[in-house]
Protein backbone atom coordinates (compact mmCIF):
# COMPACT_ATOMS: atom_id res chain seq x y z
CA UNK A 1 155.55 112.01 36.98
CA UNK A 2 152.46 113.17 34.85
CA UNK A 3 151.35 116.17 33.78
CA UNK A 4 149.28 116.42 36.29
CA UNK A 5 150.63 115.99 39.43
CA UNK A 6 153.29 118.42 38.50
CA UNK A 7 150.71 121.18 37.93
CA UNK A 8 149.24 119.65 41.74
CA UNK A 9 153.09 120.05 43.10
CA UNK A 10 153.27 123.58 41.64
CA UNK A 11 150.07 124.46 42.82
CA UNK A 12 150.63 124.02 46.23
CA UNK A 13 154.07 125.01 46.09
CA UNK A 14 153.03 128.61 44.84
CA UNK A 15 149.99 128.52 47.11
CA UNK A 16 152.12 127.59 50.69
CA UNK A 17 148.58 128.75 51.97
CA UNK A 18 146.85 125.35 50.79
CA UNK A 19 149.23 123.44 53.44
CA UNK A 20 148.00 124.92 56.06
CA UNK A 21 146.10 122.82 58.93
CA UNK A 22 142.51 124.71 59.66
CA UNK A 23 142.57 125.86 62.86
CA UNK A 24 140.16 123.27 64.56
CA UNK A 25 142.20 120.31 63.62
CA UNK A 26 144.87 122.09 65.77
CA UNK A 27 143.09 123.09 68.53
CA UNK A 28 142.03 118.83 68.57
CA UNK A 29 145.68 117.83 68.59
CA UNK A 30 146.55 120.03 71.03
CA UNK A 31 143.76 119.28 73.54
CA UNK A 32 144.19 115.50 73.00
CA UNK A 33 147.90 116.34 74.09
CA UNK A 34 147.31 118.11 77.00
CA UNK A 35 144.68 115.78 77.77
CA UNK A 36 147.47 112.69 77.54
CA UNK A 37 149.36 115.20 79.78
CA UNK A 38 147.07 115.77 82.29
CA UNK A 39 146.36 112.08 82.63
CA UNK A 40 150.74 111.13 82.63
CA UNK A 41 150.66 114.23 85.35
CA UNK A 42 147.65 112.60 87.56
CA UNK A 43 149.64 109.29 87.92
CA UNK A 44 152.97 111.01 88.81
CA UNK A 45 150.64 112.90 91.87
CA UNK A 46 149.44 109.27 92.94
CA UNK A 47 152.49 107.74 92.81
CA UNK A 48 154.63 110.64 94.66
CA UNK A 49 151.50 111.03 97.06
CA UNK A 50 152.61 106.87 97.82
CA UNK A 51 155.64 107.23 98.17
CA UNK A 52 155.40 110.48 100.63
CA UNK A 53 153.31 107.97 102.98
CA UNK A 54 156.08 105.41 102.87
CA UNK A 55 158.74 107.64 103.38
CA UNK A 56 156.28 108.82 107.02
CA UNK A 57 155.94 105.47 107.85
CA UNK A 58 159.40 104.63 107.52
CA UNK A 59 160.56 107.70 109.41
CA UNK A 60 159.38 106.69 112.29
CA UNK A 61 160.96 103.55 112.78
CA UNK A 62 164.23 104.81 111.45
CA UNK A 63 163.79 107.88 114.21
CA UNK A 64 163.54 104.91 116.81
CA UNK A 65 166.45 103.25 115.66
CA UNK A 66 168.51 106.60 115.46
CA UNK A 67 168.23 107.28 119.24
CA UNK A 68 169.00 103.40 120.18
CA UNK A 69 171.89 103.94 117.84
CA UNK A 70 173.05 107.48 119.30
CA UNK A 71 174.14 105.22 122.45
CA UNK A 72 176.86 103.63 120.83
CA UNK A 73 178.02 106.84 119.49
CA UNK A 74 177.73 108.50 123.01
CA UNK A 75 179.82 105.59 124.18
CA UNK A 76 182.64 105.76 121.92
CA UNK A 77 182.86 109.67 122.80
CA UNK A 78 183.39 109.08 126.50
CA UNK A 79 186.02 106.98 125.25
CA UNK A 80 187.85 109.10 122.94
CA UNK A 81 187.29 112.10 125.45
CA UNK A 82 189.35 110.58 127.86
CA UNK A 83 192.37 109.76 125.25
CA UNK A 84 194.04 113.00 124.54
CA UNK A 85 196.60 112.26 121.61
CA UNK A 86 200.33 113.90 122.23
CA UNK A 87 201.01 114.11 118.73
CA UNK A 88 200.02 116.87 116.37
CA UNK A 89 196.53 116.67 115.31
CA UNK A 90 198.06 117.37 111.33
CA UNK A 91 200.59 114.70 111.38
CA UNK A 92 197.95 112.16 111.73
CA UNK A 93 196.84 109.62 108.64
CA UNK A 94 193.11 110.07 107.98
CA UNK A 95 190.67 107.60 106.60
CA UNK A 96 187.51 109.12 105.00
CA UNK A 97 184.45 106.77 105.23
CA UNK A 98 181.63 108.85 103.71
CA UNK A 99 177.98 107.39 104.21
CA UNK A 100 175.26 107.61 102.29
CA UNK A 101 172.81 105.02 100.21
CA UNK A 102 172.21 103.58 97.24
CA UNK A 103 168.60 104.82 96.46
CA UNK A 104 167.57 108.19 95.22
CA UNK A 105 164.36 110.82 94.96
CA UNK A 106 165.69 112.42 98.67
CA UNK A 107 167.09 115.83 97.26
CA UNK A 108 170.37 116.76 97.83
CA UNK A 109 171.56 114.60 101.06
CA UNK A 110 173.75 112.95 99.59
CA UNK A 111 175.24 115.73 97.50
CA UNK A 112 176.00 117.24 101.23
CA UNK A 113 177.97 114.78 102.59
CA UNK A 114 180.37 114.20 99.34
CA UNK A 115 180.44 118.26 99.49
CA UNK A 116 181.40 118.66 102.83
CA UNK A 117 184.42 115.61 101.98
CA UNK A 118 185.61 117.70 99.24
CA UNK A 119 186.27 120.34 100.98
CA UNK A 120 187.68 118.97 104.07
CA UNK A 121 190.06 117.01 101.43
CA UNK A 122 190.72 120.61 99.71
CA UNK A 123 191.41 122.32 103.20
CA UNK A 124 188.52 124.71 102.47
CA UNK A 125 186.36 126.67 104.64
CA UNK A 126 183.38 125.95 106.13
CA UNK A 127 183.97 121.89 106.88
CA UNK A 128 182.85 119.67 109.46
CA UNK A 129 186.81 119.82 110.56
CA UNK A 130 187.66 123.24 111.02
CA UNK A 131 190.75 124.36 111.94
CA UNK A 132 192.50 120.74 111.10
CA UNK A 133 194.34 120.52 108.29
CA UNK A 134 194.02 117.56 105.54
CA UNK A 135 196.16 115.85 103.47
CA UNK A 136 194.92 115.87 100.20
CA UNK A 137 195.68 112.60 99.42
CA UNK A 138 194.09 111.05 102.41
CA UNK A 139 192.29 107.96 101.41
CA UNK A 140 188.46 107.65 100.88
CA UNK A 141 185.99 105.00 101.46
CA UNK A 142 182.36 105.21 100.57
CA UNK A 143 179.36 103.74 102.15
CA UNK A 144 176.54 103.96 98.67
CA UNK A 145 175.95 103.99 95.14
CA UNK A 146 175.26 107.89 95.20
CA UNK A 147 178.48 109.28 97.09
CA UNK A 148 180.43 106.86 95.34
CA UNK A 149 179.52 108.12 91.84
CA UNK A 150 180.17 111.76 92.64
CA UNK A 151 183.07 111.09 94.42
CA UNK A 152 184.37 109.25 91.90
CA UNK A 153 184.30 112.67 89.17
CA UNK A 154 185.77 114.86 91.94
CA UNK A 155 188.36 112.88 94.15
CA UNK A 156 189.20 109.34 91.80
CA UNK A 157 192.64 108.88 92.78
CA UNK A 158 191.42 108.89 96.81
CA UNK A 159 189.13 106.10 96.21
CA UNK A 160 190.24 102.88 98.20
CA UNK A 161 187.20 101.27 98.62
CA UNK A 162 183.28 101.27 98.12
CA UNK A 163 180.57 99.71 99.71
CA UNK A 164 176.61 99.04 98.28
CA UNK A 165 173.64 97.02 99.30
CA UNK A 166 173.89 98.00 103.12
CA UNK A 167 171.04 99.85 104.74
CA UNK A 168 168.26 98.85 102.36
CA UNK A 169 166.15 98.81 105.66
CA UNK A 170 167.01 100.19 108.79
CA UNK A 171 170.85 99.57 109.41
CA UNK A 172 172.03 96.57 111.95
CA UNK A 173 175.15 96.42 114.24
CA UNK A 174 175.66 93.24 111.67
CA UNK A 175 176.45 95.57 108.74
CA UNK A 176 178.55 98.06 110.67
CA UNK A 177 180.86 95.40 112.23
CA UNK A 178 181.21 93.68 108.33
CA UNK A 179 181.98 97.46 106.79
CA UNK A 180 184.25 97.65 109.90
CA UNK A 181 185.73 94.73 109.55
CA UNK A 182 186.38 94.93 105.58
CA UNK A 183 188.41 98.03 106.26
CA UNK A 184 190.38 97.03 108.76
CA UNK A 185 191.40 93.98 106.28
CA UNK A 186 191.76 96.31 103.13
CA UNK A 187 195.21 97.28 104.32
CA UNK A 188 195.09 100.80 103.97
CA UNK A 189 197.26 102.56 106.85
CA UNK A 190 195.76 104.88 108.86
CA UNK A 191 195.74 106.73 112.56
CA UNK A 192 192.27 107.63 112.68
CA UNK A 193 189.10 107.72 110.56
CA UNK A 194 186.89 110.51 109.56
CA UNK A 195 183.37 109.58 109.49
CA UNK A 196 181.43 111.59 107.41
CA UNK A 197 177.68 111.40 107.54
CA UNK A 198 174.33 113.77 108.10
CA UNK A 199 173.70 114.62 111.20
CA UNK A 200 169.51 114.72 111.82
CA UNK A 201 168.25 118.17 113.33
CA UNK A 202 164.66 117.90 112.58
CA UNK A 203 162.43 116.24 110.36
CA UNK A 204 162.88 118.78 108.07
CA UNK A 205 166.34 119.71 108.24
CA UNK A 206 169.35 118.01 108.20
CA UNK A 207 173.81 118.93 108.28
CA UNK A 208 176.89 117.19 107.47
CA UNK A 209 178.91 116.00 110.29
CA UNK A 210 182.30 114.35 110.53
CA UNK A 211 183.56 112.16 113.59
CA UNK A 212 186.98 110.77 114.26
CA UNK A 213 187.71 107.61 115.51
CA UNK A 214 191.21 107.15 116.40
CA UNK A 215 193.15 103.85 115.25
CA UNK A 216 195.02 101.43 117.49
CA UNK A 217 198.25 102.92 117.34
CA UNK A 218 196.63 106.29 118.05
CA UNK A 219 194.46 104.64 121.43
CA UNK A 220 198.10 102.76 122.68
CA UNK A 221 200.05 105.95 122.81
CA UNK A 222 197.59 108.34 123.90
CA UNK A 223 197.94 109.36 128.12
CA UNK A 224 194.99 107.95 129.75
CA UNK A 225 195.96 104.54 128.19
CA UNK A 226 199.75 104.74 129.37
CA UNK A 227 198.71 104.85 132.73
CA UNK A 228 197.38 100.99 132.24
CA UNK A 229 199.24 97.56 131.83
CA UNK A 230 197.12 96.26 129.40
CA UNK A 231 197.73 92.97 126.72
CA UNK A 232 198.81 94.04 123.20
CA UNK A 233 195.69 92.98 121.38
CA UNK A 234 193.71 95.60 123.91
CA UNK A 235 193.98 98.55 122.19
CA UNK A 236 193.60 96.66 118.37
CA UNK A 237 190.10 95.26 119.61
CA UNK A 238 189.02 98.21 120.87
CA UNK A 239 189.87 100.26 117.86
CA UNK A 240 187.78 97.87 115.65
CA UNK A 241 184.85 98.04 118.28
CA UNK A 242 184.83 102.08 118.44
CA UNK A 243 184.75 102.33 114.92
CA UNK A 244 181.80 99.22 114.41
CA UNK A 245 180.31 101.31 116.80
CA UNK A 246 180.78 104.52 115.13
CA UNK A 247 179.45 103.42 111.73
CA UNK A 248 176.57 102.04 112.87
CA UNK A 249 175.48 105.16 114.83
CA UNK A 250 176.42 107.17 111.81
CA UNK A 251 174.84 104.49 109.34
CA UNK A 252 171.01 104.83 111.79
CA UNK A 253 171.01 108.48 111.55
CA UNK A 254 171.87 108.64 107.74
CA UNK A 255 168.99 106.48 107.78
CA UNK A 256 166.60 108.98 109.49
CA UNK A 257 167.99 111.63 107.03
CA UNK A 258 167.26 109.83 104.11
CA UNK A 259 163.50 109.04 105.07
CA UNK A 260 163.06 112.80 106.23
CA UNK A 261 164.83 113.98 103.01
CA UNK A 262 162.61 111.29 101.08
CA UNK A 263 159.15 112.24 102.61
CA UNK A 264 160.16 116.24 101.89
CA UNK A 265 160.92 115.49 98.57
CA UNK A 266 157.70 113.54 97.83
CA UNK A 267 155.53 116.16 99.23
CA UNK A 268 157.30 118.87 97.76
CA UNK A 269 156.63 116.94 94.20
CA UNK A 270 152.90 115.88 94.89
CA UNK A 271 152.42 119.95 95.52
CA UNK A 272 153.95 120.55 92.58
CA UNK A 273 152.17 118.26 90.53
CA UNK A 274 148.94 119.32 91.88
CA UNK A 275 149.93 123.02 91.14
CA UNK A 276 150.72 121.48 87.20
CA UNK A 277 147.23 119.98 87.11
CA UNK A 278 145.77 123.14 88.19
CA UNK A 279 147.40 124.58 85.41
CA UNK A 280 146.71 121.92 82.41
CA UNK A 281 143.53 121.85 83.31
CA UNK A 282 142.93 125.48 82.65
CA UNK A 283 144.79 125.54 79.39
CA UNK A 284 142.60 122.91 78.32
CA UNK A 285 139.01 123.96 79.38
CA UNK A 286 140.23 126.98 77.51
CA UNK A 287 141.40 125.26 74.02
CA UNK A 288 138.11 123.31 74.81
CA UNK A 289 136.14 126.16 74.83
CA UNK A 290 137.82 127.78 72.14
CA UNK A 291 137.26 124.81 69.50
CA UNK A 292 133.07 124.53 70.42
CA UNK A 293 133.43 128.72 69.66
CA UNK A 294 134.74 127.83 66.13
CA UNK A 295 132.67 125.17 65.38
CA UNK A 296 129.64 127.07 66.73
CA UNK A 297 131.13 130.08 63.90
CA UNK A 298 131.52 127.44 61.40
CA UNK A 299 127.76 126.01 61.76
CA UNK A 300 126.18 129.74 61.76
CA UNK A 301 128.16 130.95 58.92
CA UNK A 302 126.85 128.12 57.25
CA UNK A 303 123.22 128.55 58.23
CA UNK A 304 123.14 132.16 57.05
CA UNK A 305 124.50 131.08 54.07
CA UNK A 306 121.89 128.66 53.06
């Protein structure tokens, strides 16, 4: 290194003052950042503000397909009503099937439902099940990507099965009786099953809810059916029906949730992106202002000067 550029080097080391940026230069980088902020912020509002009219749109078809579905579910309680069980309700083997989706940006609905299994599995208070006591190690099958991942932290070793890709669009009979069908042919043993799903109260609000559907065995030895001859194969077809039925009344209603959840969440994002806007665009009128006040400084200073 020469002479000097070590004398340049000192220089400025000695002088620290000599590296700093003048202030104008700042203020520029700063308002082309907020400006690359504002404009990033703008297209988040549009694209939330889109997706908050999709959601409405597909509300209401999902809401029509909820109460067409409810039937089904109505059905299979006038079924189960009139088949008391003579066995302890805690000696029973429980299937979980927990529904919820694959797709995301809808808040915390599916978060609920995987809640609400935990702590039916953990026997705590304030579950869909109250007053019925759980084994622990009751199996669990899961209808979505996003139940299935946080189940998967809290309760791995109760995982039997998982399901994806069903309910893209509104849910059919078709995909209940294949989910239905896929766990009757898993061969996990079980009396009844526990469906777990969000129930829809409004279009803003929403609950966990759990449903049992009993199992063959439990349908065969219950009283109404002992007062029937009936074949064998009576009581094993109409335990696959109820719970076809079952899903797909709690797989239409999930559905409703979702697009409810969805359409809250998108609004709830435009409003706060607008609110952000609002703000950035204050901060940088103001940074605006305040850089044309220094240069206007700069150019009197150096009029008077001359």
């Amino acid at each position: 290194m020469s002479m000097l550029a070590r004398r340049s080097v000192a220089r400025v080391v000695a002088q620290p003052s000599l590296l700093v940026i003048p202030s104008s230069a700042r203020n520029m980088a700063t308002l082309r950042e907020l400006e690359l902020r504002l404009k990033s912020v703008r297209n988040i509002e549009k694209i939330t503000k889109s997706m908050k009219m999709i959601a409405s749109t597909k509300l209401a078809k999902a809401q029509r397909a909820m109460q067409a579905g409810k039937e089904y579910g109505i059905a299979n309680s006038e079924v189960f009503d009139h088949s008391k069980e003579e066995s302890p309700s805690d000696s029973i083997r429980r299937l979980f099937i927990v529904v919820s989706s694959d797709k995301g940006l809808c808040g915390g609905i599916h978060s609920s439902v995987s809640k609400a299994t935990r702590r039916a599995l953990n026997n705590l208070a304030d579950t869909p099940l109250e007053g019925v006591k759980i084994d622990p190690t009751s199996p669990v099958m899961v209808i979505g990507d996003k139940s299935k991942a946080q189940l998967t932290r809290a309760q791995p070793k109760n995982l039997r099965l998982t399901f994806n890709q069903i309910g893209r669009d509104i849910p059919t009979f078709a995909d209940a009786a294949g989910v239905a069908d896929l766990i009757t042919k898993s061969g996990v043993e079980f009396d009844a099953v526990v469906l777990v799903h969000n129930r829809f109260v409004s279009a803003i609000s929403y609950e966990p809810k759990a449903f049992e559907v009993k199992g063959a065995a439990a349908l065969k030895e219950s009283e109404g059916f002992k007062r029937y001859e009936m074949e064998d194969d009576f009581t094993k077809d109409l335990a696959e029906f109820s719970l076809a039925n079952a899903i797909y009344a709690a797989l239409v209603e999930g559905h409703a949730c979702e697009q409810s959840a969805r359409r809250n969440a998108m609004d709830n994002a435009s409003k706060n992106a607008k609110d952000m806007i609002d703000s950035l665009t204050m901060q940088y009128n103001r940074g605006r202002q305040a850089a044309i006040t220094n240069e206007l400084v700069d150019i009197i200073t150096g009029a008077s000067a001359l």
